[in-house]
Protein backbone atom coordinates (compact mmCIF):
# COMPACT_ATOMS: atom_id res chain seq x y z
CA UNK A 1 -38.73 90.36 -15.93
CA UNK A 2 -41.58 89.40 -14.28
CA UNK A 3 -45.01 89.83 -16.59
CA UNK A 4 -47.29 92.13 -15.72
CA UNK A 5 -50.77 90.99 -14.17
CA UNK A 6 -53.58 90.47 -16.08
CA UNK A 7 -57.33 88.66 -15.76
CA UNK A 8 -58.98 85.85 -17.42
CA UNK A 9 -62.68 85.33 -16.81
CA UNK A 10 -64.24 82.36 -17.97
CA UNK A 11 -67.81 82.54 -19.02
CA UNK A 12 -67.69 78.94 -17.47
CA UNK A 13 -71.31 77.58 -18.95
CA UNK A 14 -70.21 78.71 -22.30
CA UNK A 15 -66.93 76.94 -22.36
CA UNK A 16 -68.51 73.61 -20.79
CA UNK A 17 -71.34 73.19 -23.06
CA UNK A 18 -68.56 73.74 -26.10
CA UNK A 19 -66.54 71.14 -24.62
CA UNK A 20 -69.12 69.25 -24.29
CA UNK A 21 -70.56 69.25 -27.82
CA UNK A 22 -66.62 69.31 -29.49
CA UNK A 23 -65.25 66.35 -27.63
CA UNK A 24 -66.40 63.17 -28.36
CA UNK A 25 -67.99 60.86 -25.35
CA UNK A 26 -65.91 57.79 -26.43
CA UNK A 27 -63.44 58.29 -23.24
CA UNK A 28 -65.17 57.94 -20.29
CA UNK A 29 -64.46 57.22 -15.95
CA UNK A 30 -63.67 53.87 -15.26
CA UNK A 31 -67.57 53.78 -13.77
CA UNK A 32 -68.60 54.54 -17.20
CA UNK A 33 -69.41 58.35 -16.28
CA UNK A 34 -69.09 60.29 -19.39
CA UNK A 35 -66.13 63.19 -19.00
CA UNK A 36 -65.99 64.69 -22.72
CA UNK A 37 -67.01 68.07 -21.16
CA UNK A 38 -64.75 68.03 -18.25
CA UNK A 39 -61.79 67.31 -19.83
CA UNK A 40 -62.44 69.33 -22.86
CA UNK A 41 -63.10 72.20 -20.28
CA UNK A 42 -59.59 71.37 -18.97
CA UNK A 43 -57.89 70.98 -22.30
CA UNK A 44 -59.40 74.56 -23.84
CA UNK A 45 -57.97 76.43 -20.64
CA UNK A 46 -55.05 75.04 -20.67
CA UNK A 47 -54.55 76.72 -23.98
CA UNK A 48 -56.15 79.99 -23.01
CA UNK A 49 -53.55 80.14 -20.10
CA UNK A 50 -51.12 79.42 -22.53
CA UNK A 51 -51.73 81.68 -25.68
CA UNK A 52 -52.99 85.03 -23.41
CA UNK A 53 -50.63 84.11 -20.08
CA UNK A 54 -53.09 85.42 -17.57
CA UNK A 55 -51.93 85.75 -13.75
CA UNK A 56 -55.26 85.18 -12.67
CA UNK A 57 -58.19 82.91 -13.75
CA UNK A 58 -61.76 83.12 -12.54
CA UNK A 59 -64.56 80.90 -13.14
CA UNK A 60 -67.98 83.26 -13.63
CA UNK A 61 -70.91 81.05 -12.82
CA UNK A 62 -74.88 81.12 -13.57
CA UNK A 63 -76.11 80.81 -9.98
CA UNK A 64 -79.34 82.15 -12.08
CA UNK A 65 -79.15 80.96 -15.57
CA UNK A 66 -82.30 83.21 -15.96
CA UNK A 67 -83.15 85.54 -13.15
CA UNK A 68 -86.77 86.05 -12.60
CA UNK A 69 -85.59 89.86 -13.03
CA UNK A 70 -84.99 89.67 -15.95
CA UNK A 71 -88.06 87.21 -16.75
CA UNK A 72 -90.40 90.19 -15.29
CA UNK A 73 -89.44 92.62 -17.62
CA UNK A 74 -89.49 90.55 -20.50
CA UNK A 75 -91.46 86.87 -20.05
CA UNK A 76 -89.86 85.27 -23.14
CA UNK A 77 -86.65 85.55 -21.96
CA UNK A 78 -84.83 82.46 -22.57
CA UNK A 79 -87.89 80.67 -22.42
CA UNK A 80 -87.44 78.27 -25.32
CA UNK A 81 -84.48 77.09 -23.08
CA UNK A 82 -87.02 76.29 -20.13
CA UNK A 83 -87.80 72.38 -19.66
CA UNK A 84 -89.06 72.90 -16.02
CA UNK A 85 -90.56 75.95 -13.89
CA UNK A 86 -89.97 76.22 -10.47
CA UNK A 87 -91.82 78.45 -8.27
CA UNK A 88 -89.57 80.59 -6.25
CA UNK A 89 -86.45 79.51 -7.68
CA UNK A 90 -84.45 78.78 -10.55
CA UNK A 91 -86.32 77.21 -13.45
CA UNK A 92 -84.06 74.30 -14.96
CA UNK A 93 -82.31 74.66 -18.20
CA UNK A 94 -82.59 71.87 -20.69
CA UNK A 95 -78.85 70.28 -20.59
CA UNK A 96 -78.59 67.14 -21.75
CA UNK A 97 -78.42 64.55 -19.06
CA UNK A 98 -74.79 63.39 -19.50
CA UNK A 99 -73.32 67.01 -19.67
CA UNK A 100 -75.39 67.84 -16.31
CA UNK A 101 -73.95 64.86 -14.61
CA UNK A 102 -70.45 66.35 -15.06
CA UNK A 103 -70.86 69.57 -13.89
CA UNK A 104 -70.01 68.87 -10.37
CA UNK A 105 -66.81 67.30 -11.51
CA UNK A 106 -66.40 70.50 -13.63
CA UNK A 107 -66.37 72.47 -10.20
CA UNK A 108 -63.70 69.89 -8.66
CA UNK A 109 -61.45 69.77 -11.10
CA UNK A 110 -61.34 73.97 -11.27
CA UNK A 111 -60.82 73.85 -7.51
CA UNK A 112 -58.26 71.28 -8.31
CA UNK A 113 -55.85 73.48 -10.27
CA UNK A 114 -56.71 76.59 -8.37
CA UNK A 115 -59.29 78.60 -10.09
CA UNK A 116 -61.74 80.57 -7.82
CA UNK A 117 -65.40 79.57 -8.95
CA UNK A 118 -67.52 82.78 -8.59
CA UNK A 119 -71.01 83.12 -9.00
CA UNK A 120 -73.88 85.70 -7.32
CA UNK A 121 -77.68 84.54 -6.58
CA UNK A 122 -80.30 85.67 -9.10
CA UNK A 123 -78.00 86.81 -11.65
CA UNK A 124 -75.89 84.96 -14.48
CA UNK A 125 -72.32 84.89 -15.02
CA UNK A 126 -72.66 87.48 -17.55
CA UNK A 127 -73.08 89.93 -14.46
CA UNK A 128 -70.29 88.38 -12.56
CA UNK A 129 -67.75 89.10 -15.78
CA UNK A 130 -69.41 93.06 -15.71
CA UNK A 131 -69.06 93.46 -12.05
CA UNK A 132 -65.36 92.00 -11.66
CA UNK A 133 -63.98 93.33 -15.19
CA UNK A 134 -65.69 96.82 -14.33
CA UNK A 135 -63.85 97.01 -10.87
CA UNK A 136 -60.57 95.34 -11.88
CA UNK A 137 -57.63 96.80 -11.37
CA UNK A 138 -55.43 94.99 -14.14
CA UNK A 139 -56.17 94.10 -17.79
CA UNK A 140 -59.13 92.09 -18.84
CA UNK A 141 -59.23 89.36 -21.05
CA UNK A 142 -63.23 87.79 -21.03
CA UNK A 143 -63.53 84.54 -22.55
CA UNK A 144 -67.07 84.11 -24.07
CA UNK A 145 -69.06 82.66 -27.29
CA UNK A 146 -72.16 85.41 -26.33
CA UNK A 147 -71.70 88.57 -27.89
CA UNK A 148 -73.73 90.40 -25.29
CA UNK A 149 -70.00 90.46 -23.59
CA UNK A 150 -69.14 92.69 -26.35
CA UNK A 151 -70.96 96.06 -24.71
CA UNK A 152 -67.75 95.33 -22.10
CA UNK A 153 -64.67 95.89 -24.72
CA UNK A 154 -62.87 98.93 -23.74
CA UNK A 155 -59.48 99.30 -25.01
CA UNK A 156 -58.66 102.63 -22.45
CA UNK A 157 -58.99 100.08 -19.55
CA UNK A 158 -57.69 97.35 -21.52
CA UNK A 159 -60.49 95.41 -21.25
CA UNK A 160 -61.10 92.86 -24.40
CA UNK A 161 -62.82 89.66 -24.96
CA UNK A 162 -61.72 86.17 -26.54
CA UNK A 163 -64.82 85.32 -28.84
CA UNK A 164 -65.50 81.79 -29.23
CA UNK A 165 -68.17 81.24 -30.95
CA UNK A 166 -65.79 80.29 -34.54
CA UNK A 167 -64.01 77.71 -32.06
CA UNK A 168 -61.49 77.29 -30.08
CA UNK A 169 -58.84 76.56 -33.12
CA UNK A 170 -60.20 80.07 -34.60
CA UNK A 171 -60.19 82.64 -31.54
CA UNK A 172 -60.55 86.33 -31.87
CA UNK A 173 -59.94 88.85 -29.83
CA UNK A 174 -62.51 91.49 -29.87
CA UNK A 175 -61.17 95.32 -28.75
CA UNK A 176 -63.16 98.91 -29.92
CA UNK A 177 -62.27 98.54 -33.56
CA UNK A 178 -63.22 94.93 -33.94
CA UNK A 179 -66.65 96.22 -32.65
CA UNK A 180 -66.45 98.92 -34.80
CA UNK A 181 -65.95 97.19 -38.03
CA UNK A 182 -68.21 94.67 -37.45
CA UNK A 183 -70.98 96.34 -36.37
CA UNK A 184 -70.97 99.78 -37.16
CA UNK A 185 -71.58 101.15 -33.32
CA UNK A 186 -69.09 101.23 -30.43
CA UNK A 187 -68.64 98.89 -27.32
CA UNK A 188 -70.59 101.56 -25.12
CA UNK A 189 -73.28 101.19 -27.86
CA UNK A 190 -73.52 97.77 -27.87
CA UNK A 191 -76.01 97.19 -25.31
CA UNK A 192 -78.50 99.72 -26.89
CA UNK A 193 -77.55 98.41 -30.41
CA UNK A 194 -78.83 95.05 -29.04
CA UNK A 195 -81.61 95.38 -27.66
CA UNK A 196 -83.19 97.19 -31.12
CA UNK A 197 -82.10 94.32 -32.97
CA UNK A 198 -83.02 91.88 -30.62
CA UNK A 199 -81.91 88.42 -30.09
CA UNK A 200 -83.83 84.84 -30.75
CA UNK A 201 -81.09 82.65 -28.88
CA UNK A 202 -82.42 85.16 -25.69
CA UNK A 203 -85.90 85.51 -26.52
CA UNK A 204 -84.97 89.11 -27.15
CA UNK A 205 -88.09 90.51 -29.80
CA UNK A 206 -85.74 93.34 -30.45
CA UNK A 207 -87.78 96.28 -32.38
CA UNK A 208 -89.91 94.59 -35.35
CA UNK A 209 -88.25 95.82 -38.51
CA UNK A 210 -85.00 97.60 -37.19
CA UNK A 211 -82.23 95.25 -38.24
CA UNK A 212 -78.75 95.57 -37.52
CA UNK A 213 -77.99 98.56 -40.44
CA UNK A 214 -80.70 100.64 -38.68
CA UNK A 215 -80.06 100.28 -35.32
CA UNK A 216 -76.27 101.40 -35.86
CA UNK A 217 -77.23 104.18 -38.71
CA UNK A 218 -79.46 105.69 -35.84
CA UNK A 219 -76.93 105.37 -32.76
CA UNK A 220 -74.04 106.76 -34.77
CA UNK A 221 -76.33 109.64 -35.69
CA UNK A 222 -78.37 110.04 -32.14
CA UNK A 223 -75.83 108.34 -29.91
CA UNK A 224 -77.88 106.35 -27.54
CA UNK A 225 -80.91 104.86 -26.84
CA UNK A 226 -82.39 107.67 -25.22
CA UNK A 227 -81.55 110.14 -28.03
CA UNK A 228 -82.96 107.92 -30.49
CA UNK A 229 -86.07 108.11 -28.15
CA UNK A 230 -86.40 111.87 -28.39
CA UNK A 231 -85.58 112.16 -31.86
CA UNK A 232 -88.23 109.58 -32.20
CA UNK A 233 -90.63 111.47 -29.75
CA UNK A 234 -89.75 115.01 -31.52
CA UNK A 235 -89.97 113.26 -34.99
CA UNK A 236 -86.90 114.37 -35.92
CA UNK A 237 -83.44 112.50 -37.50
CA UNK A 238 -85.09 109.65 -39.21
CA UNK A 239 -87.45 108.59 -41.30
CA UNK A 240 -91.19 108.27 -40.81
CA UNK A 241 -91.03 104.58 -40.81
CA UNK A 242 -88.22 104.09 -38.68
CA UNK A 243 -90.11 106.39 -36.32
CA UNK A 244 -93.43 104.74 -36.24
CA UNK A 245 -91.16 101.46 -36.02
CA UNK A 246 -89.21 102.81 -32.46
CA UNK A 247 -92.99 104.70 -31.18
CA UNK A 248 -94.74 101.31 -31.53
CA UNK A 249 -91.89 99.63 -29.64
CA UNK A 250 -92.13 102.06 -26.38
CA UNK A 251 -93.47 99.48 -24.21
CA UNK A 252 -90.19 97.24 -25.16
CA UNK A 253 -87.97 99.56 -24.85
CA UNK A 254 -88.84 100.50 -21.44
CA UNK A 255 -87.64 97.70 -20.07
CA UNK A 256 -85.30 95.92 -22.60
CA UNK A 257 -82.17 98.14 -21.45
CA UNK A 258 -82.11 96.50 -18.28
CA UNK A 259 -82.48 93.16 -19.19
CA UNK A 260 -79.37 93.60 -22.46
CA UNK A 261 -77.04 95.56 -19.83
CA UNK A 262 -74.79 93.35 -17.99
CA UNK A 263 -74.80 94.28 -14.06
CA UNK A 264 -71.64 95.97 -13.18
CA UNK A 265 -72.25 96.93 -9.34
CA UNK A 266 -72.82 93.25 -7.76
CA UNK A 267 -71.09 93.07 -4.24
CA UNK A 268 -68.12 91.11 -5.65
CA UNK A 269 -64.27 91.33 -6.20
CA UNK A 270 -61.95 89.14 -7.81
CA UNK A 271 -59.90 87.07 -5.20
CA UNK A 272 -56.36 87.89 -4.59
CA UNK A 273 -55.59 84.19 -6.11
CA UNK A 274 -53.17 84.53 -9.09
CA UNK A 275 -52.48 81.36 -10.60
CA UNK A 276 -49.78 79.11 -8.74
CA UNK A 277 -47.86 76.01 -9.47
CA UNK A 278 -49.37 73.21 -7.28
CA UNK A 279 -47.57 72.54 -3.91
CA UNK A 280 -47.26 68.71 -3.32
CA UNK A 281 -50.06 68.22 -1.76
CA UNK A 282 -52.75 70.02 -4.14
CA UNK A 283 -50.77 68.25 -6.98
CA UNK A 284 -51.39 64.49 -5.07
CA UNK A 285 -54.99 65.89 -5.00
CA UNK A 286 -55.13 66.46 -8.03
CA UNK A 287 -53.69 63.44 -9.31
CA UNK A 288 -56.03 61.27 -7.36
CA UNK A 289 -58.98 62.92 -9.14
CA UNK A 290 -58.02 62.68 -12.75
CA UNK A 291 -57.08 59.23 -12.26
CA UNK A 292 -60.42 58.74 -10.06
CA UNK A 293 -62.56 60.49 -13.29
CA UNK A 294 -59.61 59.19 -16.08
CA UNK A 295 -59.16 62.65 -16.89
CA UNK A 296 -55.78 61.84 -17.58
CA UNK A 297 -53.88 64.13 -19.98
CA UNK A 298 -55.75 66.99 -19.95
CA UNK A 299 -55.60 67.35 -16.02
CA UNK A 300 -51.40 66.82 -16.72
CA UNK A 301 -51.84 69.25 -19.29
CA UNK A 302 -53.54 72.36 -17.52
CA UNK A 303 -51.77 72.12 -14.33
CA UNK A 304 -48.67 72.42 -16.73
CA UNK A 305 -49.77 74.97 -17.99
CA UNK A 306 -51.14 76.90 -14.80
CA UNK A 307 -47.76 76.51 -13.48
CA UNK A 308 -45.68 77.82 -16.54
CA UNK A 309 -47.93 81.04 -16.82
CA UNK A 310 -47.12 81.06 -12.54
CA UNK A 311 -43.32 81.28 -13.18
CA UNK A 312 -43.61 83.58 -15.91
CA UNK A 313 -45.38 86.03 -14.06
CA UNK A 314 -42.60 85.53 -11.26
């Protein structure tokens, strides 16, 4: 029986930087090139198509690793992560040197085995996996080590994510009740639970002295953001210190929704590219470049792997 379809999106910079940092740089191209991230990248989907046997794969990209959007509302915005501002475009991450050299070889070797590479100008590929797992038309399955992803579970559409954070011999897979137990609120709170508690890897101040208990004691009791607001406003449903806490915060709050919420509307859809086994001539192409980089088993194993999760599907 052929299996039914199903999605995979890759938060793409997530997975490479964990490749990078979990493989060691001992193997490297016969130039002397170091490859630890691109063939870990290859390596950890080859096991993600084979443990969750998606029929399609797309790679989300950060055109905008921190979209000047996003930097309006809120200037410290993944500014600690800044080594270089550029007026009118991008500033530039700090990557290390030797993972930044591989990253166009990360972007061959995906169009090597197939994999659409999608990314949209001035927004990350956060916004990409909202847009294209809002809209899909199949099961989701979002691969991702940044719980912001999380606001995006949604077990009626089948959407869930692989969490990677605990590494990629621990997965998890994250639906409404793992949300739930964890943190008290559910996916469609997510977003407004976040953005009270804040976030220090985002430069996300978060509401001074509204930790994680408080933020989901007052969304289970006022539902959203906006009722906590009112309540708030009408000094009603909490106590005085929590509301003094959320009335000195108004300015944040204004704008800290959009900058937590994940775009969902981007003028994108997912490619009708479900994974296939390699004809001849894409696997001689393919070939050429892992013995060109020395990716060696790990390009063998993915394209295995692509191609078994092809035939299953039928």
């Amino acid at each position: 029986m052929p299996r039914a379809d199903r999605l995979m999106l890759l938060d793409t910079a997530s997975l490479y930087f964990r490749a990078f940092y979990g493989v060691p740089d001992k193997v490297k191209a016969p130039d002397g090139s170091p490859i630890n991230a691109a063939r870990g990248l290859l390596d950890i989907i080859a096991k993600l198509v084979t443990l969750y046997q998606p029929t399609h794969v797309i790679a989300c990209w950060d055109d905008d690793w921190r979209p000047q959007w996003r930097v309006d509302l809120i200037p410290s915005y993944k500014t600690h992560r800044v080594v270089e501002v550029v007026p009118g475009a991008p500033d530039i991450e700090e990557v290390p040197d030797p993972l930044e050299a591989q990253i166009p070889l990360i972007r061959q070797t995906l169009e090597a085995i197939g994999i659409p590479i999608i990314g949209v100008a001035e927004h990350e590929a956060d916004d990409v996996i909202g847009t294209l797992a809002t809209n899909a038309t199949m099961p989701v399955d979002i691969v991702t080590g940044d719980r912001d992803l999380f606001q995006l579970v949604d077990d009626a559409r089948d959407v869930r994510v692989v969490y990677t954070a605990r590494g990629m011999s621990n997965l998890e897979v994250v639906t409404d009740a793992t949300v739930v137990a964890k943190y008290g609120v559910l996916p469609s709170q997510y977003a407004d639970f976040a953005t009270m508690r804040g976030d220090t890897s985002d430069g996300l101040p978060g509401v001074a002295g509204v930790g994680d208990k408080t933020a989901a004691t007052l969304l289970q009791v006022h539902g959203d953001l906006e009722g906590i607001r009112e309540a708030a406003e009408a000094g009603e449903g909490m106590s005085a210190g929590v509301r003094s806490k959320i009335l000195a915060a108004s300015a944040y709050l204004d704008v800290a929704p959009t900058v937590v919420a994940v775009a969902t509307g981007l003028p994108i859809s997912a490619p009708d590219a479900p994974l296939h086994a390699l004809d001849p001539a894409e696997s001689d192409a393919a070939t050429a470049l892992a013995e060109k980089w020395n990716l060696g088993s790990s390009m063998t194993r993915v394209v295995t792997a692509v191609s078994e999760a092809a035939l299953a599907a039928g």
